[in-house]
PDB file of N, CA and C in Angstrom:
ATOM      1  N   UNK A   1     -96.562   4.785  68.693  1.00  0.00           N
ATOM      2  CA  UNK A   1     -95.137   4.709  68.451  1.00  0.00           C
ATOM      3  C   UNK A   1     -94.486   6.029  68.856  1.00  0.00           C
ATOM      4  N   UNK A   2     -93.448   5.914  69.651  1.00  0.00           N
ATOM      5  CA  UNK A   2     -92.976   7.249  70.000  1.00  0.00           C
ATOM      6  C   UNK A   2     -91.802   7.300  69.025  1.00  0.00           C
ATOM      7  N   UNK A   3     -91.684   8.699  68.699  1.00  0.00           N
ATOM      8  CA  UNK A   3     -90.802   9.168  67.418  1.00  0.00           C
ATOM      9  C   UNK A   3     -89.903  10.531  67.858  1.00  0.00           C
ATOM     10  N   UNK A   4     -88.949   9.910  67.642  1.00  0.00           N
ATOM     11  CA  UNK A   4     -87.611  11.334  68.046  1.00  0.00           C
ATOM     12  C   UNK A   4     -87.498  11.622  66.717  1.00  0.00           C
ATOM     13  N   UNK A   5     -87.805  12.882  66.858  1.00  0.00           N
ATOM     14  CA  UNK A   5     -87.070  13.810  65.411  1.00  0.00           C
ATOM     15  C   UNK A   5     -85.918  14.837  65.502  1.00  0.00           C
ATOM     16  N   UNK A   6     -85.111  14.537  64.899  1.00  0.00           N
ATOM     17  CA  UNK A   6     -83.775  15.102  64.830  1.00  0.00           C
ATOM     18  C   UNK A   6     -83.468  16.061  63.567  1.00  0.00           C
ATOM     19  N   UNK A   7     -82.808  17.036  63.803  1.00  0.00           N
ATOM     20  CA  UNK A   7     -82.490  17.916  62.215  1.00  0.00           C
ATOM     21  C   UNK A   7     -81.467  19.365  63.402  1.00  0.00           C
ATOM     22  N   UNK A   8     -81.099  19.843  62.279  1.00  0.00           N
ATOM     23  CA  UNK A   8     -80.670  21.117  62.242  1.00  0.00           C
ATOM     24  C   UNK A   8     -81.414  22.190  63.623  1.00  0.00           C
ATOM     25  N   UNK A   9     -80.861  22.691  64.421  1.00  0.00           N
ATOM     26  CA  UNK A   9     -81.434  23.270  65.269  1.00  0.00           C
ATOM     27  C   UNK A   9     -80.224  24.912  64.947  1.00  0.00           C
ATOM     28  N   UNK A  10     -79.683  24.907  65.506  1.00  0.00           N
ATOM     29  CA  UNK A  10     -78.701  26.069  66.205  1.00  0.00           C
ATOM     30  C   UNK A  10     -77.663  25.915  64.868  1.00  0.00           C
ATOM     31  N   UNK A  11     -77.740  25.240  63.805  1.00  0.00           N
ATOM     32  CA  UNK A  11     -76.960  25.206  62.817  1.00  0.00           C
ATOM     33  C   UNK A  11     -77.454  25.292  61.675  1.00  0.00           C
ATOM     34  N   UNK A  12     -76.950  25.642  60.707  1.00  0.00           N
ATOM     35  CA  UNK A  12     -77.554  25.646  59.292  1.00  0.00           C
ATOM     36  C   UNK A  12     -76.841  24.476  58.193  1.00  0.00           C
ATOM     37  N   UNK A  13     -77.426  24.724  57.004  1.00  0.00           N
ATOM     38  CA  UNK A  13     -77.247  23.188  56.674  1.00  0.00           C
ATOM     39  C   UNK A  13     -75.376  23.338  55.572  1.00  0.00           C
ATOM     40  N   UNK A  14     -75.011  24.039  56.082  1.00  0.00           N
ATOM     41  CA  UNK A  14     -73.295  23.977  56.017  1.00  0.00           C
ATOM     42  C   UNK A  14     -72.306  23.431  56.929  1.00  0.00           C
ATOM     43  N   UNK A  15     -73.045  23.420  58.077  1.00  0.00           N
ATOM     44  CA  UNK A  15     -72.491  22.791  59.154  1.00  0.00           C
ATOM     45  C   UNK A  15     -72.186  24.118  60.151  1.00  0.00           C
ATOM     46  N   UNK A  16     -72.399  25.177  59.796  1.00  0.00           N
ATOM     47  CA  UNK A  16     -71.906  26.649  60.608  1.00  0.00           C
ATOM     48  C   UNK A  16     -73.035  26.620  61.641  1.00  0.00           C
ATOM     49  N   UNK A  17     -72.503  27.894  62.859  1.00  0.00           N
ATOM     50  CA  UNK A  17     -73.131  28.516  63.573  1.00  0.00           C
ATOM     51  C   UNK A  17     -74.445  29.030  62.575  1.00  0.00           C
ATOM     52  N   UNK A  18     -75.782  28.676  63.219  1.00  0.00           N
ATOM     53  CA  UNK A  18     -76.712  29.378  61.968  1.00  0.00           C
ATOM     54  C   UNK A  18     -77.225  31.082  61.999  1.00  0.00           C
ATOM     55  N   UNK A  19     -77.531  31.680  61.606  1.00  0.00           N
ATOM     56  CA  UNK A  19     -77.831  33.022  61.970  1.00  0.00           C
ATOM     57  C   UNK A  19     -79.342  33.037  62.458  1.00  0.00           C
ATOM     58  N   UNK A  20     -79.790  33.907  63.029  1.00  0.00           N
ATOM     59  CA  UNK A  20     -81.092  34.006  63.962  1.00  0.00           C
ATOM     60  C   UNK A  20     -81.917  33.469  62.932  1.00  0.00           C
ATOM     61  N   UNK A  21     -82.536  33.978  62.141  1.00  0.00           N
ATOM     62  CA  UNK A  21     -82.913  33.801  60.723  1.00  0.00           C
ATOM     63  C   UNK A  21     -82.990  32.023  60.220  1.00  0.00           C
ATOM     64  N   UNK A  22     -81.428  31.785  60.081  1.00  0.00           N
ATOM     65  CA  UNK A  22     -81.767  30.415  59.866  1.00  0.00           C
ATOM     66  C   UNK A  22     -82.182  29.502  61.271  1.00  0.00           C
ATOM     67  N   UNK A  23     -82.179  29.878  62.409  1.00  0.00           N
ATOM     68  CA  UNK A  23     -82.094  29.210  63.515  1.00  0.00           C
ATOM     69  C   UNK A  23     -84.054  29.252  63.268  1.00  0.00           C
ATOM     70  N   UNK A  24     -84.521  30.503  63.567  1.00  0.00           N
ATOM     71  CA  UNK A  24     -86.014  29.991  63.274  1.00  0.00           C
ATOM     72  C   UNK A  24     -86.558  29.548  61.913  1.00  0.00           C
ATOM     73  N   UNK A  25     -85.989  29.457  61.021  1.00  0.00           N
ATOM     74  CA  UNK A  25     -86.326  28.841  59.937  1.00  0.00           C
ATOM     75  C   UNK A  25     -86.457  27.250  60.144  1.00  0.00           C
ATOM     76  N   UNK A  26     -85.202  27.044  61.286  1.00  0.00           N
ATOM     77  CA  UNK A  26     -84.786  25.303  61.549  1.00  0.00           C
ATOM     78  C   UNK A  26     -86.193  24.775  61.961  1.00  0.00           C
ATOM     79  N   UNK A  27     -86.423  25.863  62.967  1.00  0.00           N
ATOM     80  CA  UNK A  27     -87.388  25.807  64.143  1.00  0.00           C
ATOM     81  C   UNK A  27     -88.701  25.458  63.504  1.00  0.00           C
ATOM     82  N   UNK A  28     -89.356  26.532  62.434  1.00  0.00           N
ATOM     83  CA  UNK A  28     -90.313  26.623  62.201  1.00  0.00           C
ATOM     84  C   UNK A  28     -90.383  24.960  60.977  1.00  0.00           C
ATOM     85  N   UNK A  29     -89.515  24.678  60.254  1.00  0.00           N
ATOM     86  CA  UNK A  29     -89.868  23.612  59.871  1.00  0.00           C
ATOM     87  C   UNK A  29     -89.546  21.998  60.697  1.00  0.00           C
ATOM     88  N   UNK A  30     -89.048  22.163  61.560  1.00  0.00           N
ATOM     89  CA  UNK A  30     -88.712  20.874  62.618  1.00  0.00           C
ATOM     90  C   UNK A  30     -90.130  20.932  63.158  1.00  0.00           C
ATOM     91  N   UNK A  31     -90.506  22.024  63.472  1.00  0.00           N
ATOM     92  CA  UNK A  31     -92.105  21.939  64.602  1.00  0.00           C
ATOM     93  C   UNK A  31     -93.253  21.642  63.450  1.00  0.00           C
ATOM     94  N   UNK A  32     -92.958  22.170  62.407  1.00  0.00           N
ATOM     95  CA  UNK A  32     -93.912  21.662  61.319  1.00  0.00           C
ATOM     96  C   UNK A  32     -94.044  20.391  60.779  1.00  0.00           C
ATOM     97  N   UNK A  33     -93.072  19.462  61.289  1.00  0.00           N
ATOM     98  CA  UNK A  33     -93.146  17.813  60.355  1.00  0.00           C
ATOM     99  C   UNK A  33     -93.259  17.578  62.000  1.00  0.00           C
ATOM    100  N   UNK A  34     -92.814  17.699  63.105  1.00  0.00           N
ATOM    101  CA  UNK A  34     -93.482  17.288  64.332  1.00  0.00           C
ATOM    102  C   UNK A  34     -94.666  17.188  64.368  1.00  0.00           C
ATOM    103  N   UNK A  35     -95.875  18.311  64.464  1.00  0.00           N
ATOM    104  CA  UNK A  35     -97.017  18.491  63.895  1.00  0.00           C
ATOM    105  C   UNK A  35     -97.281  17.412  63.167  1.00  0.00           C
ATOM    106  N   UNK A  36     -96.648  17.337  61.764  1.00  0.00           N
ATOM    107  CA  UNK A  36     -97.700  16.547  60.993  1.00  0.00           C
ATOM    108  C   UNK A  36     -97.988  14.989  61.381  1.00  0.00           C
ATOM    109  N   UNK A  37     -96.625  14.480  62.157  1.00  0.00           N
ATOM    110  CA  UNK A  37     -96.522  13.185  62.430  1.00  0.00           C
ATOM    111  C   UNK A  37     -97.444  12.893  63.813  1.00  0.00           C
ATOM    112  N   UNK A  38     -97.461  14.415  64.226  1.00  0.00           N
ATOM    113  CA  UNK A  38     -98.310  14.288  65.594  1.00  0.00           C
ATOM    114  C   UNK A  38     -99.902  14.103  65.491  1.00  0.00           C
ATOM    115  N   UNK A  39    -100.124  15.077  64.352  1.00  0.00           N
ATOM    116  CA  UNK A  39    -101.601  14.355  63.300  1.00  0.00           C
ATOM    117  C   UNK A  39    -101.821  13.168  63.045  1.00  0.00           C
ATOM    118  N   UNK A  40    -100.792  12.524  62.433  1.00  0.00           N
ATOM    119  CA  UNK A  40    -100.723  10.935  62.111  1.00  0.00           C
ATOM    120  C   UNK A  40    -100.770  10.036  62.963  1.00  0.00           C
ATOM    121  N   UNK A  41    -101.092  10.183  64.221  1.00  0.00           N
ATOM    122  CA  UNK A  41    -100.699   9.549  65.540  1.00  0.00           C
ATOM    123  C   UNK A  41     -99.526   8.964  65.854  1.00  0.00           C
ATOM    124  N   UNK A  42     -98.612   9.682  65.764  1.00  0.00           N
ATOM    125  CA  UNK A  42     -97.432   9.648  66.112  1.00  0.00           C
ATOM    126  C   UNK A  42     -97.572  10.007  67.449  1.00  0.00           C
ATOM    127  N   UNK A  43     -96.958  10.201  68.508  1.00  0.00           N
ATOM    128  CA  UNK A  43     -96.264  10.511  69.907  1.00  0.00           C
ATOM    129  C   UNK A  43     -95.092  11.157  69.521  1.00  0.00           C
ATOM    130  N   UNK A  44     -95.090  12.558  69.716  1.00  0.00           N
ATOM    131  CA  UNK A  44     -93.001  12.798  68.848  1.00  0.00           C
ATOM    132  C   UNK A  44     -92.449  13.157  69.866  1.00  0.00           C
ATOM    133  N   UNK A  45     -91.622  13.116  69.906  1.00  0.00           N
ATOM    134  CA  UNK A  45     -90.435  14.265  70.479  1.00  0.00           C
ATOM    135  C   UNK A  45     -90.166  15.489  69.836  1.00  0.00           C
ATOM    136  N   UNK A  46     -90.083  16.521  70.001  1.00  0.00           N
ATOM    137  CA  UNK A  46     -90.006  17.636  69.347  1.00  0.00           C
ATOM    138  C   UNK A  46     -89.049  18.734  69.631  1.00  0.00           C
ATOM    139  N   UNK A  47     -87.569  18.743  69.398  1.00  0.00           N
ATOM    140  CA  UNK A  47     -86.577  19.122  70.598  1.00  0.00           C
ATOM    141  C   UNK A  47     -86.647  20.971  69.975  1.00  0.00           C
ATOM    142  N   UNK A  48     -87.404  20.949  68.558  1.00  0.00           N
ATOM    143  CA  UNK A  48     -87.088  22.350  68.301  1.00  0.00           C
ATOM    144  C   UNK A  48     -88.256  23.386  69.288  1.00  0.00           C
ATOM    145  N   UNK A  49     -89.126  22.749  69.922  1.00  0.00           N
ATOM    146  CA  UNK A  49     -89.884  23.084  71.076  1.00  0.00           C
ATOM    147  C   UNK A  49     -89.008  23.812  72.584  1.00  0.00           C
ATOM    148  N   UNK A  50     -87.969  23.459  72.458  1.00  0.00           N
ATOM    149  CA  UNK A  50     -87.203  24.201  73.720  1.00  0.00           C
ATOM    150  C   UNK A  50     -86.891  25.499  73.379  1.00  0.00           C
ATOM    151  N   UNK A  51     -86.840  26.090  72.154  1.00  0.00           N
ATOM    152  CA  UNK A  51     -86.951  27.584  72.353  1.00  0.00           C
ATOM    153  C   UNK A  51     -88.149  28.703  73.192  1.00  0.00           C
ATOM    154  N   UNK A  52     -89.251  27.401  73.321  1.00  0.00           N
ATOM    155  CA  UNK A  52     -89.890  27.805  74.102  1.00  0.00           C
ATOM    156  C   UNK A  52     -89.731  28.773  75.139  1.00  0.00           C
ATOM    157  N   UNK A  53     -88.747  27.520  76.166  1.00  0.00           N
ATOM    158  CA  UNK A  53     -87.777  27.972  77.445  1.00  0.00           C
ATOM    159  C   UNK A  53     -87.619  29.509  77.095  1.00  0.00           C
ATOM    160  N   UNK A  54     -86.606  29.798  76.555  1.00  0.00           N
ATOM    161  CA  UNK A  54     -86.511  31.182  76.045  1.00  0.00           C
ATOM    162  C   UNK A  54     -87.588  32.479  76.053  1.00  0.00           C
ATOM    163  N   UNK A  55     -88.077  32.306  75.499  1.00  0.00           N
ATOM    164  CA  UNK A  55     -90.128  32.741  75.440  1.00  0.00           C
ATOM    165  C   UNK A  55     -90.165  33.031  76.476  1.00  0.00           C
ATOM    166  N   UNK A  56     -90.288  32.629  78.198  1.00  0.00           N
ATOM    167  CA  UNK A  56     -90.502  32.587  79.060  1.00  0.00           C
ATOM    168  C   UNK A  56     -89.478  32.774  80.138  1.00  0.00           C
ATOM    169  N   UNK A  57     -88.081  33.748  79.728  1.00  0.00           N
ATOM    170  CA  UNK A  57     -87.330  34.020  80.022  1.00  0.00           C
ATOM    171  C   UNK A  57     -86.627  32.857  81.808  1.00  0.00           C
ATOM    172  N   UNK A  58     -86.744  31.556  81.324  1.00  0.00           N
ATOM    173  CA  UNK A  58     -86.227  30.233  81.772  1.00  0.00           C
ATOM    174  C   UNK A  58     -84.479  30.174  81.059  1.00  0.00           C
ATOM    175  N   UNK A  59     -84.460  30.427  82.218  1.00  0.00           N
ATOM    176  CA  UNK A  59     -82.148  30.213  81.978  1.00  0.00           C
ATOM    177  C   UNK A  59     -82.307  28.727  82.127  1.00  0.00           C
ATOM    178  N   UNK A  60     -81.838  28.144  80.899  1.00  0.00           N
ATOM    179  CA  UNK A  60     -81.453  26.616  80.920  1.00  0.00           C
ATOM    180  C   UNK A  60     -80.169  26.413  80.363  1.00  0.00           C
ATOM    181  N   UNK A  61     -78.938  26.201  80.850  1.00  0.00           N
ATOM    182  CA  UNK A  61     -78.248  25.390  80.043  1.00  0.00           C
ATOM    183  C   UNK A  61     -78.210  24.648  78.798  1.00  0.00           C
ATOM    184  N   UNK A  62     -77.358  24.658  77.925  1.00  0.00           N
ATOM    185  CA  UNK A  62     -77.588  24.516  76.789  1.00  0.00           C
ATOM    186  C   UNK A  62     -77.334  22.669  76.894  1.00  0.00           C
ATOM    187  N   UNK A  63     -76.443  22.639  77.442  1.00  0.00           N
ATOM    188  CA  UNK A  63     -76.177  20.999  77.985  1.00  0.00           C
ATOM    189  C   UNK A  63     -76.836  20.455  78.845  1.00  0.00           C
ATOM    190  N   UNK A  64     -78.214  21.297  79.525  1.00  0.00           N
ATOM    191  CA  UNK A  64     -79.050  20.463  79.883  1.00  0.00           C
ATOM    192  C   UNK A  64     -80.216  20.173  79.064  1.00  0.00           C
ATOM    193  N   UNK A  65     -80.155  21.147  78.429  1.00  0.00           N
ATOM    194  CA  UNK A  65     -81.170  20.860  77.180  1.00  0.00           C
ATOM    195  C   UNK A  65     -81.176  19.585  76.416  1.00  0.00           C
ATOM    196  N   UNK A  66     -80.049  19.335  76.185  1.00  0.00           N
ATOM    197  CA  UNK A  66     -79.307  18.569  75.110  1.00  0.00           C
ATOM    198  C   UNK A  66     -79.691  17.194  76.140  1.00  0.00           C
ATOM    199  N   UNK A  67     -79.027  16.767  77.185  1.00  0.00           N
ATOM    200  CA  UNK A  67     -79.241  15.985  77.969  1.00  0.00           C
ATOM    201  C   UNK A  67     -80.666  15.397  78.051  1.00  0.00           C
ATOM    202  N   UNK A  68     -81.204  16.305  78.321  1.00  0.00           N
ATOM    203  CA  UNK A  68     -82.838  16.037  77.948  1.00  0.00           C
ATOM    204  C   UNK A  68     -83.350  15.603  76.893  1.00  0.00           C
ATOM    205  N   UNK A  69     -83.024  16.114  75.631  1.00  0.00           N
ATOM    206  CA  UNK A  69     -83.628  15.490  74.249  1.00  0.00           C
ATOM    207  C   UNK A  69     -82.646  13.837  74.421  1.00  0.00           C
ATOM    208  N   UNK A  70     -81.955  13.781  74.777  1.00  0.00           N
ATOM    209  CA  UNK A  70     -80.858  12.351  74.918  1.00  0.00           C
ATOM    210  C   UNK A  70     -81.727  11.296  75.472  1.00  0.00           C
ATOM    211  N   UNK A  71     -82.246  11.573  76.672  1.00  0.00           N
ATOM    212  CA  UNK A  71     -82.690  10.613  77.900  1.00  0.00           C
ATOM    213  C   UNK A  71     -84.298  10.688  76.908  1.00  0.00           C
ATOM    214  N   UNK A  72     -84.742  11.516  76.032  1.00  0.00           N
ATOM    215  CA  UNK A  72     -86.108  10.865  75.032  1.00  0.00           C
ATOM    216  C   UNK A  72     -85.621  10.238  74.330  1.00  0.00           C
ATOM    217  N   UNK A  73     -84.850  10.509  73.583  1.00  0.00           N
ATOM    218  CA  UNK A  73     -83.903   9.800  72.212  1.00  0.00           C
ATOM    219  C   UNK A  73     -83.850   8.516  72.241  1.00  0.00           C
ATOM    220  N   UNK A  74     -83.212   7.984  73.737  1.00  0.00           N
ATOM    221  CA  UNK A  74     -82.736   6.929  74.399  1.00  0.00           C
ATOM    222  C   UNK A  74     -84.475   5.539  74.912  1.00  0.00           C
ATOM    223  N   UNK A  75     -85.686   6.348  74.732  1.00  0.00           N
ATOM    224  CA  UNK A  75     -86.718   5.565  75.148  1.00  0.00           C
ATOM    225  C   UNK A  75     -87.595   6.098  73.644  1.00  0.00           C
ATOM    226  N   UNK A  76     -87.104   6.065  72.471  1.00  0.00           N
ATOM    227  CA  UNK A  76     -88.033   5.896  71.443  1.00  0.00           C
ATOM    228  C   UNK A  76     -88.175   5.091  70.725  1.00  0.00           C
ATOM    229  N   UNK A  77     -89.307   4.645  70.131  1.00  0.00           N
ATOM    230  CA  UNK A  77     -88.772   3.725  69.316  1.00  0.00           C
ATOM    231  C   UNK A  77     -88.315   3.841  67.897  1.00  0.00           C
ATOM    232  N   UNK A  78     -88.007   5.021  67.606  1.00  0.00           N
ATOM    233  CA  UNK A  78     -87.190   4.735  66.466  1.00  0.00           C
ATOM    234  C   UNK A  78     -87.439   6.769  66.006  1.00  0.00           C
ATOM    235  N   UNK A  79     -86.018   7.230  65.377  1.00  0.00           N
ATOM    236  CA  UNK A  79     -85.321   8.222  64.869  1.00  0.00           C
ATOM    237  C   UNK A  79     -85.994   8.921  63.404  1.00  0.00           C
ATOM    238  N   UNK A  80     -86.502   9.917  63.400  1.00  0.00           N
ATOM    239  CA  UNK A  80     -86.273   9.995  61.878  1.00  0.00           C
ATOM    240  C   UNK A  80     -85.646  11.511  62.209  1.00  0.00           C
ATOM    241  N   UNK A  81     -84.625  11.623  60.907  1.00  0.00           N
ATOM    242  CA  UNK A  81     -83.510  12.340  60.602  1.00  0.00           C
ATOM    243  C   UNK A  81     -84.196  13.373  59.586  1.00  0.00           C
ATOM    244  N   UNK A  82     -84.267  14.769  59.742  1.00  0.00           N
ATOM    245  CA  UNK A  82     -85.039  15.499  58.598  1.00  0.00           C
ATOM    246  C   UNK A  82     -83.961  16.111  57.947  1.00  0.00           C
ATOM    247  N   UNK A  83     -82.771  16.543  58.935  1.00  0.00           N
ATOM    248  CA  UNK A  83     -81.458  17.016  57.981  1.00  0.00           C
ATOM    249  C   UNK A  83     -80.688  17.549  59.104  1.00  0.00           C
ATOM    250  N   UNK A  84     -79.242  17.665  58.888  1.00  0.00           N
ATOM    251  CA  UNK A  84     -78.168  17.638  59.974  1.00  0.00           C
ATOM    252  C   UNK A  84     -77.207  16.511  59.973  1.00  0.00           C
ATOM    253  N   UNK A  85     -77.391  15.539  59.303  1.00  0.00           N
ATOM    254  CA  UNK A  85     -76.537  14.155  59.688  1.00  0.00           C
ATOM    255  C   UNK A  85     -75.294  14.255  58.294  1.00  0.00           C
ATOM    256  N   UNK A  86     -73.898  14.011  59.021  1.00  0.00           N
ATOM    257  CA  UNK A  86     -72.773  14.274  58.452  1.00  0.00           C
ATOM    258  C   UNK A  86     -72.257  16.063  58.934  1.00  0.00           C
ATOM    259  N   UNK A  87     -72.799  16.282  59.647  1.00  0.00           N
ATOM    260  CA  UNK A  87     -72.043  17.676  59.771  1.00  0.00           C
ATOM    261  C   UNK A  87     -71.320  17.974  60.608  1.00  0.00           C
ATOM    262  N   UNK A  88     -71.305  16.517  61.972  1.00  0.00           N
ATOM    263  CA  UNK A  88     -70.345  16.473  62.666  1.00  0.00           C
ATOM    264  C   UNK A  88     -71.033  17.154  64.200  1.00  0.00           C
ATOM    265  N   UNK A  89     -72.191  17.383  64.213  1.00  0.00           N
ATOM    266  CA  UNK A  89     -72.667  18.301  65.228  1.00  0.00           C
ATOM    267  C   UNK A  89     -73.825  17.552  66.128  1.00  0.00           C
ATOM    268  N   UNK A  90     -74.528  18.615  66.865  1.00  0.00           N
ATOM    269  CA  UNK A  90     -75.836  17.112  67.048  1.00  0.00           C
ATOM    270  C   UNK A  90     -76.363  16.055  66.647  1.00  0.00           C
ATOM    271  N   UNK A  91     -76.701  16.385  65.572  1.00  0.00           N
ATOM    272  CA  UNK A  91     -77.166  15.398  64.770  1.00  0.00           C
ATOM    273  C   UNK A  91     -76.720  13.811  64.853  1.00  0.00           C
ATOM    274  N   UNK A  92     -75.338  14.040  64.474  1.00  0.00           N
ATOM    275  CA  UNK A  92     -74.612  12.839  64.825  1.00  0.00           C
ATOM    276  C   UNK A  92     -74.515  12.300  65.593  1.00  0.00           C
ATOM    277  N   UNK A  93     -74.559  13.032  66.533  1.00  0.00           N
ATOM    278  CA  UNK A  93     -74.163  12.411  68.012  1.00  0.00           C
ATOM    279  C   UNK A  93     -75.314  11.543  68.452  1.00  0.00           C
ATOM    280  N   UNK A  94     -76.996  12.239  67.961  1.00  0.00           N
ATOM    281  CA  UNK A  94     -77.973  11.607  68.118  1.00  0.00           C
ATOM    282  C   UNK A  94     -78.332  10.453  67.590  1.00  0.00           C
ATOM    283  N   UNK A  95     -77.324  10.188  66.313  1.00  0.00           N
ATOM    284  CA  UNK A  95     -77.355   9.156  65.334  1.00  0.00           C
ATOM    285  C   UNK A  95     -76.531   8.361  66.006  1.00  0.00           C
ATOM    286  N   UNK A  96     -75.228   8.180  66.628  1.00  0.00           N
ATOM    287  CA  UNK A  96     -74.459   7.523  67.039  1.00  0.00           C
ATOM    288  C   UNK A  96     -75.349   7.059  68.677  1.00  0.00           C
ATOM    289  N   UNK A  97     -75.542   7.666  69.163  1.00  0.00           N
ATOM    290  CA  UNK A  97     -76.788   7.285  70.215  1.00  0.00           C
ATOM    291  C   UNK A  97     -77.399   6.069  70.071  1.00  0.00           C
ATOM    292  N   UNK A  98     -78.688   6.499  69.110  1.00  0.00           N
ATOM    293  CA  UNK A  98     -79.603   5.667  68.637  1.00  0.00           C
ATOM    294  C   UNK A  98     -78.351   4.278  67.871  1.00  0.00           C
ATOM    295  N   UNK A  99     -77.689   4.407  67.457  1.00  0.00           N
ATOM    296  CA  UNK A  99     -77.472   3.359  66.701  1.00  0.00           C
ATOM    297  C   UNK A  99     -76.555   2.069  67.767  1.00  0.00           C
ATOM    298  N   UNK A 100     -76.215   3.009  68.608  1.00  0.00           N
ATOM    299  CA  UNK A 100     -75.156   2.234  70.089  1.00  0.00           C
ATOM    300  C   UNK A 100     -76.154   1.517  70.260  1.00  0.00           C
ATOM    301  N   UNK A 101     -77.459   2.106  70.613  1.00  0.00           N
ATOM    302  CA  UNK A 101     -78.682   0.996  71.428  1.00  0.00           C
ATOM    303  C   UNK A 101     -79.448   0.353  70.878  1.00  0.00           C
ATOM    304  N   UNK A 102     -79.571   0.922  69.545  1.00  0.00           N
ATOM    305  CA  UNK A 102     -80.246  -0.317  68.642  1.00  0.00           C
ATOM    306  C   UNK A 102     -81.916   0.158  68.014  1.00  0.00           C
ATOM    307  N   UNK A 103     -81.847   1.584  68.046  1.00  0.00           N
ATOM    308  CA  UNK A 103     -82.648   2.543  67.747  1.00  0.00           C
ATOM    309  C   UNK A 103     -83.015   2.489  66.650  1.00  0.00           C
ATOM    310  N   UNK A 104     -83.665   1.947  65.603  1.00  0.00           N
ATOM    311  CA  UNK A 104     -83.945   2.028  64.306  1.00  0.00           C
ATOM    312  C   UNK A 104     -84.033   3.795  63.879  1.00  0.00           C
ATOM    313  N   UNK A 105     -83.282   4.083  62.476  1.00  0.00           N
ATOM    314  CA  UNK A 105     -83.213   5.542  62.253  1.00  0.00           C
ATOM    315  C   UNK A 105     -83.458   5.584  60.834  1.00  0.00           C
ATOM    316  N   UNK A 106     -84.568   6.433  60.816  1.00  0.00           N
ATOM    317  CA  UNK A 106     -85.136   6.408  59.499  1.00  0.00           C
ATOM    318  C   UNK A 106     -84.821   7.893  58.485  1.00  0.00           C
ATOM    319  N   UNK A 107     -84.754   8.417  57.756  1.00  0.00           N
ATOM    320  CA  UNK A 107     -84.250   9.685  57.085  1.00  0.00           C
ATOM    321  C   UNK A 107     -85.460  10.132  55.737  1.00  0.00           C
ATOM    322  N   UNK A 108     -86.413   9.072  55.558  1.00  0.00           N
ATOM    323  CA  UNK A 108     -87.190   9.557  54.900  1.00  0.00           C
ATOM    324  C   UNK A 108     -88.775   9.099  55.572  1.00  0.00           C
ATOM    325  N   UNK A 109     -89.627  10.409  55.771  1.00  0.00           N
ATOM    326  CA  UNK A 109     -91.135   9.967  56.096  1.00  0.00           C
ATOM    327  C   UNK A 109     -91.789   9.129  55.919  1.00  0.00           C
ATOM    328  N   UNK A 110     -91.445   8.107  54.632  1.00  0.00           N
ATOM    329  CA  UNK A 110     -92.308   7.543  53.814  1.00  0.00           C
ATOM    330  C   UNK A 110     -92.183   6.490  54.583  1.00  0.00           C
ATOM    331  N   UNK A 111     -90.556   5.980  55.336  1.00  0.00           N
ATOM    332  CA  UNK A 111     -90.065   4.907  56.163  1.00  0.00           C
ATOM    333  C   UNK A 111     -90.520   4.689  56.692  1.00  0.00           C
ATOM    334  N   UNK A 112     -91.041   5.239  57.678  1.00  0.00           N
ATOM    335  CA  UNK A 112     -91.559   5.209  59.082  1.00  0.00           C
ATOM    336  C   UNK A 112     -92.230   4.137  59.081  1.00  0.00           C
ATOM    337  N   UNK A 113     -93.010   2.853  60.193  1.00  0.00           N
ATOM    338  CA  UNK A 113     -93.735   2.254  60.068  1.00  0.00           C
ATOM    339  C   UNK A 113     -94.973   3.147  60.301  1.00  0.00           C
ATOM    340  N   UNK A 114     -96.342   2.701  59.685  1.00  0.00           N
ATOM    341  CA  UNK A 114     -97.204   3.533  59.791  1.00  0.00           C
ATOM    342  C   UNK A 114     -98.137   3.093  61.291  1.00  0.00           C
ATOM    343  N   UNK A 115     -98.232   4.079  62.325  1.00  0.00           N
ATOM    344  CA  UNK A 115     -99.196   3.836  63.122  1.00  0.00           C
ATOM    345  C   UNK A 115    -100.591   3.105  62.507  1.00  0.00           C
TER     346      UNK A 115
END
């Protein structure tokens, strides 16, 4: 089952610009429930993985980035939401995505169907 995971990246959970601090905090727990689902035999998507790019001093556009997690988003079978939704920012947009095409979107782990 391929699994898009969505949450908080570049924002914190007020809806603000996040500070470096909270930005790898996002990071380090988005890549950590990626991981675990990736244990579980999951297939994920893992969009907090593009800081990578960065790492490796790769100039990417921030809107191509985004574009990219979209066109996975768009071939998964189904969303889970770890936190970000209602803040008006990515999140949503990824939710409004998935829900245009018919994306099942789940917000708690337990949901998930189990591989």
């Amino acid at each position: 089952m391929r699994l898009y995971v969505a949450g908080n990246y570049s924002t914190n959970a007020q809806g603000n610009k996040a500070t470096k601090e909270e930005t790898y905090s996002n990071i380090e727990i988005g890549t950590s429930i990626c991981a675990g689902l990736i244990d579980n035999g999951y297939a994920v998507f893992c969009p907090w993985l593009d800081h990578q790019f960065e790492s490796f001093n790769i100039d990417l556009e921030t809107s191509k980035l985004r574009a990219n997690s979209i066109e996975w988003l768009k071939c998964s079978d189904c969303v889970l939401v770890i936190s970000g939704q209602g803040l008006g920012q990515g999140v949503d947009k990824e939710i409004e995505i998935a829900n245009e095409i018919g994306i099942p979107i789940y917000y708690n782990l337990f949901d998930i169907p189990k591989v």
